[in-house]
C-alpha atoms as a PDB file:
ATOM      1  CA  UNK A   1      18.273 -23.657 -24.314  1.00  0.00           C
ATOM      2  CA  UNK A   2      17.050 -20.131 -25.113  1.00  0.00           C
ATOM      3  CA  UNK A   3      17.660 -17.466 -22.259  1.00  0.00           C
ATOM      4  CA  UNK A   4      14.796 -16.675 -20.291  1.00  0.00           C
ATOM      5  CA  UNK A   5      15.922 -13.327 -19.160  1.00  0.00           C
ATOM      6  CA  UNK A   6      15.976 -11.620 -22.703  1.00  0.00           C
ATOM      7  CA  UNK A   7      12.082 -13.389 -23.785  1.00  0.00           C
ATOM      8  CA  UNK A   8      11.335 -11.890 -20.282  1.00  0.00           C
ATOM      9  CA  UNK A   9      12.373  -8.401 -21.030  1.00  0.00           C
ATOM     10  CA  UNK A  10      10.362  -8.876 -24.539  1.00  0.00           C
ATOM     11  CA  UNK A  11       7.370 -10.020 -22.672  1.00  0.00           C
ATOM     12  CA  UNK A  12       7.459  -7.165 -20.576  1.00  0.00           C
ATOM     13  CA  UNK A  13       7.736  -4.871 -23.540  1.00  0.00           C
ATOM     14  CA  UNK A  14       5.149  -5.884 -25.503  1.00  0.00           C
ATOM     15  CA  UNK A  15       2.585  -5.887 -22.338  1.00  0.00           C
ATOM     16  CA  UNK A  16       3.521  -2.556 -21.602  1.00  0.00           C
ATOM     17  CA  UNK A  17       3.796  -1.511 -25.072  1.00  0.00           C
ATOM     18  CA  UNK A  18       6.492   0.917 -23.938  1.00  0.00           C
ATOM     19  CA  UNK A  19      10.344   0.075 -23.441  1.00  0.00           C
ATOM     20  CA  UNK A  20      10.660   3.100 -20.408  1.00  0.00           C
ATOM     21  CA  UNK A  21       7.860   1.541 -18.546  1.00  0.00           C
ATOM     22  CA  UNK A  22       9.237  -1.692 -19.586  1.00  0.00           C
ATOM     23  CA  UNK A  23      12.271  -0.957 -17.890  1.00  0.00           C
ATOM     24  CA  UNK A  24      10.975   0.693 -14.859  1.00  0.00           C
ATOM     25  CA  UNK A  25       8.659  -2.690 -13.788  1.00  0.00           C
ATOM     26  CA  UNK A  26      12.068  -4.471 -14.542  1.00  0.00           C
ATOM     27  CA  UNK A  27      14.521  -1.924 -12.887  1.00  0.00           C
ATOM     28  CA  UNK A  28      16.521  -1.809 -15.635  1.00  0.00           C
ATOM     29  CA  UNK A  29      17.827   0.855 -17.662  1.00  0.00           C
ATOM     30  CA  UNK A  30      15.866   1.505 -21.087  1.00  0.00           C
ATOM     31  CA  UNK A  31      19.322   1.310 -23.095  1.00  0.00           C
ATOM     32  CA  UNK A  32      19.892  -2.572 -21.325  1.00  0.00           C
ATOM     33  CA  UNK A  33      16.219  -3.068 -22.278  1.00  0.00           C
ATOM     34  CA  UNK A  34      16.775  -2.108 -26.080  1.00  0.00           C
ATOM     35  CA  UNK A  35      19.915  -4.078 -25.808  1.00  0.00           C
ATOM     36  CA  UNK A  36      17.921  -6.910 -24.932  1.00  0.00           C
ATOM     37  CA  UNK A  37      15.445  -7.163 -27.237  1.00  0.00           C
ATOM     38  CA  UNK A  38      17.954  -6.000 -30.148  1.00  0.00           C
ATOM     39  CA  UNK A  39      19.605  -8.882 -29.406  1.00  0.00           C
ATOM     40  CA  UNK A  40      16.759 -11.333 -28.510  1.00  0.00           C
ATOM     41  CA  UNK A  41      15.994 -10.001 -32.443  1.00  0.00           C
ATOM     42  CA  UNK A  42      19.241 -10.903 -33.864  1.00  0.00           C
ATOM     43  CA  UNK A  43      18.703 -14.393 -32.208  1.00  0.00           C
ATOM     44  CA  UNK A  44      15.881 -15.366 -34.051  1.00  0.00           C
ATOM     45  CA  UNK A  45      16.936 -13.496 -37.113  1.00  0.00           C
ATOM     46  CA  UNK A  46      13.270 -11.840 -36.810  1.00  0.00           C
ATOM     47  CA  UNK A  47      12.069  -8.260 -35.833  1.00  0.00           C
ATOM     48  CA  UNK A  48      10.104  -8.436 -32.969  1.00  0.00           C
ATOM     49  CA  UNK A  49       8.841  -4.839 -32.813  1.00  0.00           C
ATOM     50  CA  UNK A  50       7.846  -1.667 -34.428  1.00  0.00           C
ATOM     51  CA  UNK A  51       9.145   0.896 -32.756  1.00  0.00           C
ATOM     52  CA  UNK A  52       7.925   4.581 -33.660  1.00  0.00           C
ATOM     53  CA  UNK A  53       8.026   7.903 -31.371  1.00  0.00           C
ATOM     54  CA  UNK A  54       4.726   7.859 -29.630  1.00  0.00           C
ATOM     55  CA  UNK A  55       4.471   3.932 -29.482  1.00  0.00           C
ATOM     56  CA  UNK A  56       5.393   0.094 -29.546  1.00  0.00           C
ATOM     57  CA  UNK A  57       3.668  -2.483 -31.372  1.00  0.00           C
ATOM     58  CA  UNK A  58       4.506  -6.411 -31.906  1.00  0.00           C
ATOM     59  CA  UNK A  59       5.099  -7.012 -35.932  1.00  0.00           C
ATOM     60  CA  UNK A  60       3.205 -10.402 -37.142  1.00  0.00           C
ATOM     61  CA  UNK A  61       6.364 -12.675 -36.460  1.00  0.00           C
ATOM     62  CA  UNK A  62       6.375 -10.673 -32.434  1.00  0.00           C
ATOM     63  CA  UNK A  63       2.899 -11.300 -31.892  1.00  0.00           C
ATOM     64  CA  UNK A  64       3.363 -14.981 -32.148  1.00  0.00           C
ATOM     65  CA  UNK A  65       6.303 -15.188 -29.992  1.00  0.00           C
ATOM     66  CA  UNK A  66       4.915 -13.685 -28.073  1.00  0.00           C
ATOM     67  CA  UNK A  67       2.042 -16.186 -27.270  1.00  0.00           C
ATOM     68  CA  UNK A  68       4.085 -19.075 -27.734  1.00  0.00           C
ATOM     69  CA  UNK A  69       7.078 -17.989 -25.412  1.00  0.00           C
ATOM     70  CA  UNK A  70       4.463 -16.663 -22.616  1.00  0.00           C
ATOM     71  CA  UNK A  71       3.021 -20.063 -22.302  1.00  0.00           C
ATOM     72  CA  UNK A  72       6.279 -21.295 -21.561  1.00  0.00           C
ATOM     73  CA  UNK A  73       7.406 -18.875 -19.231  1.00  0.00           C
ATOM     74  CA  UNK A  74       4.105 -18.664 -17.026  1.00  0.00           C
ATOM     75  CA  UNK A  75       4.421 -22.970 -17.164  1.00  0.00           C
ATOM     76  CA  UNK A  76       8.327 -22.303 -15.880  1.00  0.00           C
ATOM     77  CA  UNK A  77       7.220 -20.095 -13.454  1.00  0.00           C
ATOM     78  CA  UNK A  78       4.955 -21.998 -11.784  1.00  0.00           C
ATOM     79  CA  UNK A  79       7.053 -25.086 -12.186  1.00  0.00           C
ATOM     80  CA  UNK A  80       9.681 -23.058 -10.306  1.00  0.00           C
ATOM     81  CA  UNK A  81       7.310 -21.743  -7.518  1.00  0.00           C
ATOM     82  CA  UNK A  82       5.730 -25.531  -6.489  1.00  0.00           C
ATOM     83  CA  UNK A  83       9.599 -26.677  -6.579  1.00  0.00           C
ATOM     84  CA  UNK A  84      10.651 -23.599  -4.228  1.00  0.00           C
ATOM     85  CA  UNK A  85       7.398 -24.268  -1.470  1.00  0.00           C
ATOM     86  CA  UNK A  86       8.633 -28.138  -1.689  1.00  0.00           C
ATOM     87  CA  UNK A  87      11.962 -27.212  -0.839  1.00  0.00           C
ATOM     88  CA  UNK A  88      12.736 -23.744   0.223  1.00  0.00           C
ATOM     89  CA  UNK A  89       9.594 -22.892   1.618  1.00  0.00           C
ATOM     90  CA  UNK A  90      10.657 -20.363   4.727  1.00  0.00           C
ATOM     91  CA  UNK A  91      14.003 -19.131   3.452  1.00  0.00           C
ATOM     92  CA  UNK A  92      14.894 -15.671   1.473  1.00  0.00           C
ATOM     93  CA  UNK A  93      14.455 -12.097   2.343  1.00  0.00           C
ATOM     94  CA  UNK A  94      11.672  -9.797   2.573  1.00  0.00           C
ATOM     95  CA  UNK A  95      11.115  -6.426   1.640  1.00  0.00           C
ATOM     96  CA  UNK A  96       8.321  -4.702   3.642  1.00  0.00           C
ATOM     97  CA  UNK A  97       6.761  -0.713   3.584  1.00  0.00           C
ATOM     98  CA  UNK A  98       4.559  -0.061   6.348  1.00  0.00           C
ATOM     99  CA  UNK A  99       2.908   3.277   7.804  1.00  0.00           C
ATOM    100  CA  UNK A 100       4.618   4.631  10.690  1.00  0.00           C
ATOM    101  CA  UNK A 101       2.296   4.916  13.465  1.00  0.00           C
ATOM    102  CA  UNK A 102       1.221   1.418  12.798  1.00  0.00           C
ATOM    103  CA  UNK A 103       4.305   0.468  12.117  1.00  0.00           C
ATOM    104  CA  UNK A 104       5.918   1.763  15.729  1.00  0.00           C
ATOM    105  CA  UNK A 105       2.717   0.235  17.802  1.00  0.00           C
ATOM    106  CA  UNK A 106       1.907  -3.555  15.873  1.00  0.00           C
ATOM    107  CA  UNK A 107       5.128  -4.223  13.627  1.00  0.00           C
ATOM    108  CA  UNK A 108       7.199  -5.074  16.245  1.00  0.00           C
ATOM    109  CA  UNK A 109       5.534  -7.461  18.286  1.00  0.00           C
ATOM    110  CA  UNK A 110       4.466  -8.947  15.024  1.00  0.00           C
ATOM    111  CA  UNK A 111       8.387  -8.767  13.632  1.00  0.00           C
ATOM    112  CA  UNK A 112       9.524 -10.896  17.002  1.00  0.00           C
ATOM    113  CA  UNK A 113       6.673 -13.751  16.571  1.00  0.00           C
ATOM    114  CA  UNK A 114       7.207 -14.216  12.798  1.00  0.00           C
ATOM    115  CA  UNK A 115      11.353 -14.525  12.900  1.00  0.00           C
ATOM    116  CA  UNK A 116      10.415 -17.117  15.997  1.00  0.00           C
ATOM    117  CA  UNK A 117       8.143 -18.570  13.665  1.00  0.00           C
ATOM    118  CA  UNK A 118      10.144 -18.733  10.682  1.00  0.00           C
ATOM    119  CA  UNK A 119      13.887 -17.702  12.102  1.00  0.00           C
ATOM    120  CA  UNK A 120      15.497 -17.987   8.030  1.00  0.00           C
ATOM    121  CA  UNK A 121      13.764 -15.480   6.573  1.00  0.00           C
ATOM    122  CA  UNK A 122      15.664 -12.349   6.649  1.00  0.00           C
ATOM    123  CA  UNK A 123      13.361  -8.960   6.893  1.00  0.00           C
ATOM    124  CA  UNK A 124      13.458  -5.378   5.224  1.00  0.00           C
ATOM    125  CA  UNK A 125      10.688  -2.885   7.173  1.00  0.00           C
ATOM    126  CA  UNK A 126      10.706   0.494   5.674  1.00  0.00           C
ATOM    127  CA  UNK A 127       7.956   2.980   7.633  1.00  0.00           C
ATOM    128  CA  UNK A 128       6.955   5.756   5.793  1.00  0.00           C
ATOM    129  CA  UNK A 129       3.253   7.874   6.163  1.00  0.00           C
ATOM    130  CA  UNK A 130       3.672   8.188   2.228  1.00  0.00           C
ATOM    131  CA  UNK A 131       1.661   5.930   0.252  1.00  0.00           C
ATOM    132  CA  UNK A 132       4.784   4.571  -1.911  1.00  0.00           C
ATOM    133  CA  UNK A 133       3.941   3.060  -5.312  1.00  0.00           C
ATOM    134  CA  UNK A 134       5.148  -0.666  -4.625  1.00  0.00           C
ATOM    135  CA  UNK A 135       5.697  -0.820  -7.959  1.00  0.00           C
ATOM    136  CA  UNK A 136       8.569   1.801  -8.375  1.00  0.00           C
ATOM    137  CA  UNK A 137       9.825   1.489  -4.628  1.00  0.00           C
ATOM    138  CA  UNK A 138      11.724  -2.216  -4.837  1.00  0.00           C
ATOM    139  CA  UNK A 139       9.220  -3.742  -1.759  1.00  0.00           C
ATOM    140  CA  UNK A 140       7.839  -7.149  -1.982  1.00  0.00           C
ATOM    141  CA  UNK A 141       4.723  -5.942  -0.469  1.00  0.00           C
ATOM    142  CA  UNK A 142       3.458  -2.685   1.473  1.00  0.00           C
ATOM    143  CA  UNK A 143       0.858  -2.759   4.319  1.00  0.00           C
ATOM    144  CA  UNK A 144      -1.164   0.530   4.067  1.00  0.00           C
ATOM    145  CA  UNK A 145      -4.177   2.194   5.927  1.00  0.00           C
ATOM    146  CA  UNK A 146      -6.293   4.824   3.145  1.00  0.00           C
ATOM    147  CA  UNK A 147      -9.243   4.915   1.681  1.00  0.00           C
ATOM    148  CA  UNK A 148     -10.433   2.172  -0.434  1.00  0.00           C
ATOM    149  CA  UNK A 149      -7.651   1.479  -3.013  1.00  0.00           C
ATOM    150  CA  UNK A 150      -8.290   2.610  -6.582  1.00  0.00           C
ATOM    151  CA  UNK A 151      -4.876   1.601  -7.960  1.00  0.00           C
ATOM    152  CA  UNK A 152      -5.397  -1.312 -10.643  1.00  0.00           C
ATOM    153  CA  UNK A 153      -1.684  -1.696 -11.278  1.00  0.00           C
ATOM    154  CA  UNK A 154      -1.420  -3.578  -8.031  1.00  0.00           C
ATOM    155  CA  UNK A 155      -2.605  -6.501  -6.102  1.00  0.00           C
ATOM    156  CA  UNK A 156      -4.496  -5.495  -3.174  1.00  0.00           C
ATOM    157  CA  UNK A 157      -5.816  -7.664  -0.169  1.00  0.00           C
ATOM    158  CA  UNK A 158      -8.152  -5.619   2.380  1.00  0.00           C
ATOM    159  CA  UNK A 159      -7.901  -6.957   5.920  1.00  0.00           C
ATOM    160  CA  UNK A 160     -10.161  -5.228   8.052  1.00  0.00           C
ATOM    161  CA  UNK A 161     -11.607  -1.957   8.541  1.00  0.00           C
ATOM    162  CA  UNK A 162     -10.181   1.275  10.660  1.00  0.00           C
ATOM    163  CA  UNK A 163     -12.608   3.492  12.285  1.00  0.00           C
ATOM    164  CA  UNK A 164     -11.825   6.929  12.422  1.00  0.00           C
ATOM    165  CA  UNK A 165     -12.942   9.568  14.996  1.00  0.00           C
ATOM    166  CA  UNK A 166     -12.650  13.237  15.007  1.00  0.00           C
ATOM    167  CA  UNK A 167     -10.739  13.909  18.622  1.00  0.00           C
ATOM    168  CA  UNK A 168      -9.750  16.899  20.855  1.00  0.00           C
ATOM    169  CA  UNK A 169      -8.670  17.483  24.212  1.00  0.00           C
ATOM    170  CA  UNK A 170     -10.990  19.505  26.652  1.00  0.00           C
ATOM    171  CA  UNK A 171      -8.913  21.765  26.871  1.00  0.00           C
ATOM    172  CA  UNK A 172      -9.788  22.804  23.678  1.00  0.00           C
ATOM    173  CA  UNK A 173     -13.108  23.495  24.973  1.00  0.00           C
ATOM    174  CA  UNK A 174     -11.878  25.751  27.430  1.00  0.00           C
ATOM    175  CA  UNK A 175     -11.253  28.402  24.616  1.00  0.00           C
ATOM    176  CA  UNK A 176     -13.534  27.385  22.448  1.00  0.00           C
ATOM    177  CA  UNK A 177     -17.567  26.816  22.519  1.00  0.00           C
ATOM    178  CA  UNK A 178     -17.924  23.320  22.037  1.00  0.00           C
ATOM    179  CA  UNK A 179     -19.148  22.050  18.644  1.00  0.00           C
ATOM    180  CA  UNK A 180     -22.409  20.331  18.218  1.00  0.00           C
ATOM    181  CA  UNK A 181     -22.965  19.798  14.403  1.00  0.00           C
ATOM    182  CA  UNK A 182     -20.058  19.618  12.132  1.00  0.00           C
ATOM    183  CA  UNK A 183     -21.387  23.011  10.809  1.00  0.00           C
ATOM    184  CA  UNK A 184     -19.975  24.628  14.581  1.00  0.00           C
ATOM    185  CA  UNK A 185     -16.402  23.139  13.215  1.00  0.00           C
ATOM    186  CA  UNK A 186     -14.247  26.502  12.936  1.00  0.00           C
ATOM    187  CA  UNK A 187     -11.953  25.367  10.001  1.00  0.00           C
ATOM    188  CA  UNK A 188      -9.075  27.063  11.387  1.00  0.00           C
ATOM    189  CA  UNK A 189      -9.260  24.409  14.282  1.00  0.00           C
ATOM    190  CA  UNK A 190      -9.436  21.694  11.990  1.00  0.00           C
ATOM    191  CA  UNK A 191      -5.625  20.120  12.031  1.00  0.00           C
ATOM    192  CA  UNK A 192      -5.611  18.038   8.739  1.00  0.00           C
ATOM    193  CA  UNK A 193      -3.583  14.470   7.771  1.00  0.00           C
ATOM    194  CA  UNK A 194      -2.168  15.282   4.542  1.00  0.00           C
ATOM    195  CA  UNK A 195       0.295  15.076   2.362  1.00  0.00           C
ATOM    196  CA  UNK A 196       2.119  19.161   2.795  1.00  0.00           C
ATOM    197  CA  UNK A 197       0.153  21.759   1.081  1.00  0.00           C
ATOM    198  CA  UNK A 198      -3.266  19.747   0.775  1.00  0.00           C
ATOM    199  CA  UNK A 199      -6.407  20.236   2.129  1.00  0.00           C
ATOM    200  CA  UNK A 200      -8.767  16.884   4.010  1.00  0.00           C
ATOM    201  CA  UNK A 201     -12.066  16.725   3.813  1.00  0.00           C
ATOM    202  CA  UNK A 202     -14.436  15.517   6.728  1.00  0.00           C
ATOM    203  CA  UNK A 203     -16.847  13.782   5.680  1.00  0.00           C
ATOM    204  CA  UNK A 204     -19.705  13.753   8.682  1.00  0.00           C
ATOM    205  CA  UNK A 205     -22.850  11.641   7.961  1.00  0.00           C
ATOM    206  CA  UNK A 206     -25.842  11.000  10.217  1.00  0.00           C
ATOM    207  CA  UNK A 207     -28.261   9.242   8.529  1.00  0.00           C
ATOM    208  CA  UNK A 208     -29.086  10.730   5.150  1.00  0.00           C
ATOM    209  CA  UNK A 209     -27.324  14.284   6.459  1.00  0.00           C
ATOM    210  CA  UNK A 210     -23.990  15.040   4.565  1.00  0.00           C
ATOM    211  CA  UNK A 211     -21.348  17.546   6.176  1.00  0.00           C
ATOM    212  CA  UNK A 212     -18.385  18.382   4.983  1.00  0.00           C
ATOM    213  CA  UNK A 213     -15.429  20.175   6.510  1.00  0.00           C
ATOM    214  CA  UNK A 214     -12.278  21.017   4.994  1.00  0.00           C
ATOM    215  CA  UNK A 215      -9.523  20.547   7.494  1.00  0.00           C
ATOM    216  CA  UNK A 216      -5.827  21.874   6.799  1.00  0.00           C
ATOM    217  CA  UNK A 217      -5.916  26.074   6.502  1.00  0.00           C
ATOM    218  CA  UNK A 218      -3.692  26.227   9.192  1.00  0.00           C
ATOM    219  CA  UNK A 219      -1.599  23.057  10.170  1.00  0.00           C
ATOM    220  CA  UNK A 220      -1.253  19.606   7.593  1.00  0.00           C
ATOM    221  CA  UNK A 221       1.067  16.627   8.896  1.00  0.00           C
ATOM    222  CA  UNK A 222       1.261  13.578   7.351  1.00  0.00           C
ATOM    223  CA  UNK A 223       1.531  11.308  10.666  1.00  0.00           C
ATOM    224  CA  UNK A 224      -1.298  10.600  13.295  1.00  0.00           C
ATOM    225  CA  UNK A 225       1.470  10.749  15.938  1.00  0.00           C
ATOM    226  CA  UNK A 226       2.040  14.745  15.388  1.00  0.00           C
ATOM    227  CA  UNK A 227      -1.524  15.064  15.581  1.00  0.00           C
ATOM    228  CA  UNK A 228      -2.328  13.470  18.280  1.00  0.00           C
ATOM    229  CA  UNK A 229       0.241  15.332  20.349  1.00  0.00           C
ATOM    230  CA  UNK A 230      -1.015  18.858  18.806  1.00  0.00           C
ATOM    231  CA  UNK A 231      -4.523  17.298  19.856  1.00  0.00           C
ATOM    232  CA  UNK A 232      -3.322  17.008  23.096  1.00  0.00           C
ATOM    233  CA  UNK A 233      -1.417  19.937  23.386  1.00  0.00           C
ATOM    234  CA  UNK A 234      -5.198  21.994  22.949  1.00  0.00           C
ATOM    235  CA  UNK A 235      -4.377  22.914  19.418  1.00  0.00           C
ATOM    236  CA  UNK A 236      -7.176  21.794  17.447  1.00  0.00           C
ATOM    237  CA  UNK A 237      -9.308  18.615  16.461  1.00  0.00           C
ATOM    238  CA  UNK A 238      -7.793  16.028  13.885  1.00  0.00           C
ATOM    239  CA  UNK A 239      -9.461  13.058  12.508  1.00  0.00           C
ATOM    240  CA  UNK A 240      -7.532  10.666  13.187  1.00  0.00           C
ATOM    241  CA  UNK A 241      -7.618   6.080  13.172  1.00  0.00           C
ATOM    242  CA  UNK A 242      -9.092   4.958  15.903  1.00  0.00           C
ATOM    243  CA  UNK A 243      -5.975   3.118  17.266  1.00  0.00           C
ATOM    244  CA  UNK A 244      -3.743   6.037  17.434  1.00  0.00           C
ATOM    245  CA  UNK A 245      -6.189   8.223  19.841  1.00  0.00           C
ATOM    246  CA  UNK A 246      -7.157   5.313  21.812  1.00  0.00           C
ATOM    247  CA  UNK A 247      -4.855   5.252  24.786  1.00  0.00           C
ATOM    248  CA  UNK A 248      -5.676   8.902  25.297  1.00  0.00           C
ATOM    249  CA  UNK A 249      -9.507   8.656  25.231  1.00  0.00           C
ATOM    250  CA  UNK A 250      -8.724   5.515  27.395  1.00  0.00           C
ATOM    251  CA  UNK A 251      -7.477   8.295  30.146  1.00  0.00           C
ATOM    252  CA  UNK A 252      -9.511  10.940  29.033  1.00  0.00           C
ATOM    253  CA  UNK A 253      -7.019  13.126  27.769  1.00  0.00           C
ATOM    254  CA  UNK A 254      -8.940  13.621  24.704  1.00  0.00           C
ATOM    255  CA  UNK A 255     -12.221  12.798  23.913  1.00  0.00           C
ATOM    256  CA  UNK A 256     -14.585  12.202  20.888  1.00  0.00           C
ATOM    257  CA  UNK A 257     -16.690  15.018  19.243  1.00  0.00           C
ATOM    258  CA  UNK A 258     -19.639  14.746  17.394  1.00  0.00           C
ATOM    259  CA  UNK A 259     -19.779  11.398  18.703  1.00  0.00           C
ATOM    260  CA  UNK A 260     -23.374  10.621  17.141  1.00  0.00           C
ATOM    261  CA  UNK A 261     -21.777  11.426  13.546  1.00  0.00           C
ATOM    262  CA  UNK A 262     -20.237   8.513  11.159  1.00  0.00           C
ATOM    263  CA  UNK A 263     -16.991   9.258   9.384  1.00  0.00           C
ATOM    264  CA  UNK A 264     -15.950   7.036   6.403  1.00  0.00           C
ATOM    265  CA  UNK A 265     -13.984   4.253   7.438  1.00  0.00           C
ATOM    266  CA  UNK A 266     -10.374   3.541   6.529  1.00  0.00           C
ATOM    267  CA  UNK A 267      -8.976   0.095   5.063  1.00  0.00           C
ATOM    268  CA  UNK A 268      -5.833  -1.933   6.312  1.00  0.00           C
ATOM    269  CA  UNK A 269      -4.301  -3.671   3.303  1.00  0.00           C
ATOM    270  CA  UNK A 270      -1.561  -5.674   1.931  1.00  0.00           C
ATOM    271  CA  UNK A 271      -1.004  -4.311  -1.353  1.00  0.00           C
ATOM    272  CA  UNK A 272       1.538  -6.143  -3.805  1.00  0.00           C
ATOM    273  CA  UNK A 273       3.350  -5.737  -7.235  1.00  0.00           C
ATOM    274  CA  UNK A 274       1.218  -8.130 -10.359  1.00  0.00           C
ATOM    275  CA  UNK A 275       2.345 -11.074  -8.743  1.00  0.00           C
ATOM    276  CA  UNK A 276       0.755 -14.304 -10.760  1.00  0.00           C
ATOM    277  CA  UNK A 277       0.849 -15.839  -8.118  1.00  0.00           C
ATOM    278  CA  UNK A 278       2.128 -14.783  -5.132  1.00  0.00           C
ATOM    279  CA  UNK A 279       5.487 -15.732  -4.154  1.00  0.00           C
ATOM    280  CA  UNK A 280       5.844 -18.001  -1.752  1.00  0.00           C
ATOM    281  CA  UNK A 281       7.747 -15.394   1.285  1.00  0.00           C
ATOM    282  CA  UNK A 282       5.212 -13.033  -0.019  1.00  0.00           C
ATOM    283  CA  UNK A 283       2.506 -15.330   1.061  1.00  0.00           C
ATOM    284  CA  UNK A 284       3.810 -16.710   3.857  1.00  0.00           C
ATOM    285  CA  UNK A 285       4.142 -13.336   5.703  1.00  0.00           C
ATOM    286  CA  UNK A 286       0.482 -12.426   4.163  1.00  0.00           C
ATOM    287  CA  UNK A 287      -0.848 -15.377   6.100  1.00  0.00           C
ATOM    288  CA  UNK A 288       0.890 -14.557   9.464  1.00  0.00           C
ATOM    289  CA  UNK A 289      -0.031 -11.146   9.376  1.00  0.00           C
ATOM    290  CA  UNK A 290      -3.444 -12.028   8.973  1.00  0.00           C
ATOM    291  CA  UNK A 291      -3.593 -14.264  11.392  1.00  0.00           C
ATOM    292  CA  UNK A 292      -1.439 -12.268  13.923  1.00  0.00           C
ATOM    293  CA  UNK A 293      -3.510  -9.445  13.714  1.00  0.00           C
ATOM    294  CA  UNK A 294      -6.830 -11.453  14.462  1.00  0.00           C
ATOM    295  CA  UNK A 295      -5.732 -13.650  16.739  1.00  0.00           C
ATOM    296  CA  UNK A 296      -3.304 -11.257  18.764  1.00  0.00           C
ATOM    297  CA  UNK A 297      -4.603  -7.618  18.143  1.00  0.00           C
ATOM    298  CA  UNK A 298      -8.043  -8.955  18.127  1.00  0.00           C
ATOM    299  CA  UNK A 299      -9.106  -7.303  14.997  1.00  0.00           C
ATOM    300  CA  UNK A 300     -12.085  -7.608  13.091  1.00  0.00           C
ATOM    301  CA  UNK A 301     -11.725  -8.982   9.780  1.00  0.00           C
ATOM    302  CA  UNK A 302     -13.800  -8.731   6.326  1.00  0.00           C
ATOM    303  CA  UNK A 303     -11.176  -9.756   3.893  1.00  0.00           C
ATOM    304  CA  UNK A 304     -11.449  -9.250   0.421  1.00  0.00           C
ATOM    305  CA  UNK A 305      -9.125  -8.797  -2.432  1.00  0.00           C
ATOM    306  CA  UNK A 306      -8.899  -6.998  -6.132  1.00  0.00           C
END
């Protein structure tokens, strides 16, 4: 029987057109990858590929193996999965990126009731305020809160939405006059969640009015935490999710401005490599979170998926 592994690394080549980006959705070297094929090649006593400076292409002879072997491997892999539910359904390990604020205040209440629920499946949580590339970052899946994904190298599931509200402390307002459009916002007050060196823009809307403020001349972070406690220190206003101001508006240590103006809405998703489909710890912890995060955090979902 033929080797999967090297039609595998062939496949991958000809999607991608590209042995380096062949080898980085592999995580393999691009010399093993060019072994590979060379030898996958020699196999069949047939060249495979054309391989010039700017590009790869499949020759004749390629294209059809191409077609033929992919039928066979999607057929194997499936084959595989259905065996793997029937009989290994809740054991392996998990690799899992999550943002940090999230991740410190949800993650590990929901950690503790998914190993009670399924106690053999070993767990990987990385926390990071960086939106990693799940791709290049070996994770099995990443949980992130942005702005509407516009990545179409990944799988994405949207959850629910996060509201966002632009916060300060009174304090604040003992320095400073109290702003009652978003044109009063003094920019150098505005503390901005960014990666370092950018700029955010605040997008205000009330009704068909459009204000924007650029945030970030003065102080960028890239977690909500640090915000908040600059927030609360009388630094400035941040706009920051919902969730991570909400114990201090709950005791009034800060408290919304510009409370009659709409900012744009974050999304919490579960965002995955090109799985087809997903495997089955992958899905399994999809599922839980889901339902641990409606049913226990009482959030409101409107799930969709690209």
């Amino acid at each position: 029987m033929q080797d999967l592994k090297p039609i595998r690394v062939f496949l991958e080549v000809a999607t991608r057109r590209s042995f380096a980006a062949a080898a980085r959705d592999l995580r393999m070297t691009p010399a093993t990858v060019t072994r590979t094929v060379a030898q996958l090649e020699r196999d069949l006593g047939q060249q495979l590929l054309v391989r010039t400076t700017r590009q790869v292409s499949l020759t004749a002879f390629g294209a059809e193996v191409a077609a033929r072997y992919r039928r066979i491997v999607d057929d194997f892999d499936r084959a595989t999965v259905d065996l793997l539910r029937a009989t290994q359904p809740h054991r392996g390990r998990l690799r899992i990126n999550a943002p940090m604020s999230f991740g410190l205040r949800v993650m590990p209440r929901l950690i503790d009731s998914f190993r009670l629920a399924y106690p053999r499946i070993e767990l990987e949580v990385s926390l990071s305020d960086t939106l990693l590339d799940v791709m290049e970052s070996a994770h099995d899946l990443a949980i992130r809160i942005s702005l509407p994904p516009r990545d179409k190298s990944t799988i994405w599931r949207k959850l629910c939405e996060i509201p966002r509200v632009a916060v300060a402390s009174p304090r604040l307002f003992d320095r400073h006059p109290r702003p009652l459009s978003p044109d009063d916002l003094h920019p150098a007050l505005c503390l901005a969640y960014a990666s370092s060196g950018e700029e955010e823009v605040w997008q205000f809307r009330k009704g068909q009015i459009l204000r924007r403020v650029t945030a970030g001349r003065m102080v960028v972070a890239n977690n909500g935490d640090f915000l908040t406690a600059l927030v609360l220190a009388g630094s400035g206003i941040a706009m920051l999710p919902e969730f991570i101001v909400h114990d201090a508006l709950a005791s009034g240590r800060a408290e919304v401005i510009l409370p009659d103006w709409s900012l744009p809405q974050l999304w919490l998703s579960l965002h995955y490599p090109p799985y087809q489909p997903l495997p089955p710890l992958v899905e399994i912890f999809s599922s839980f979170f889901e339902a641990f995060l409606r049913d226990v955090e009482g959030m409101d979902f409107e799930s969709n998926s690209g």
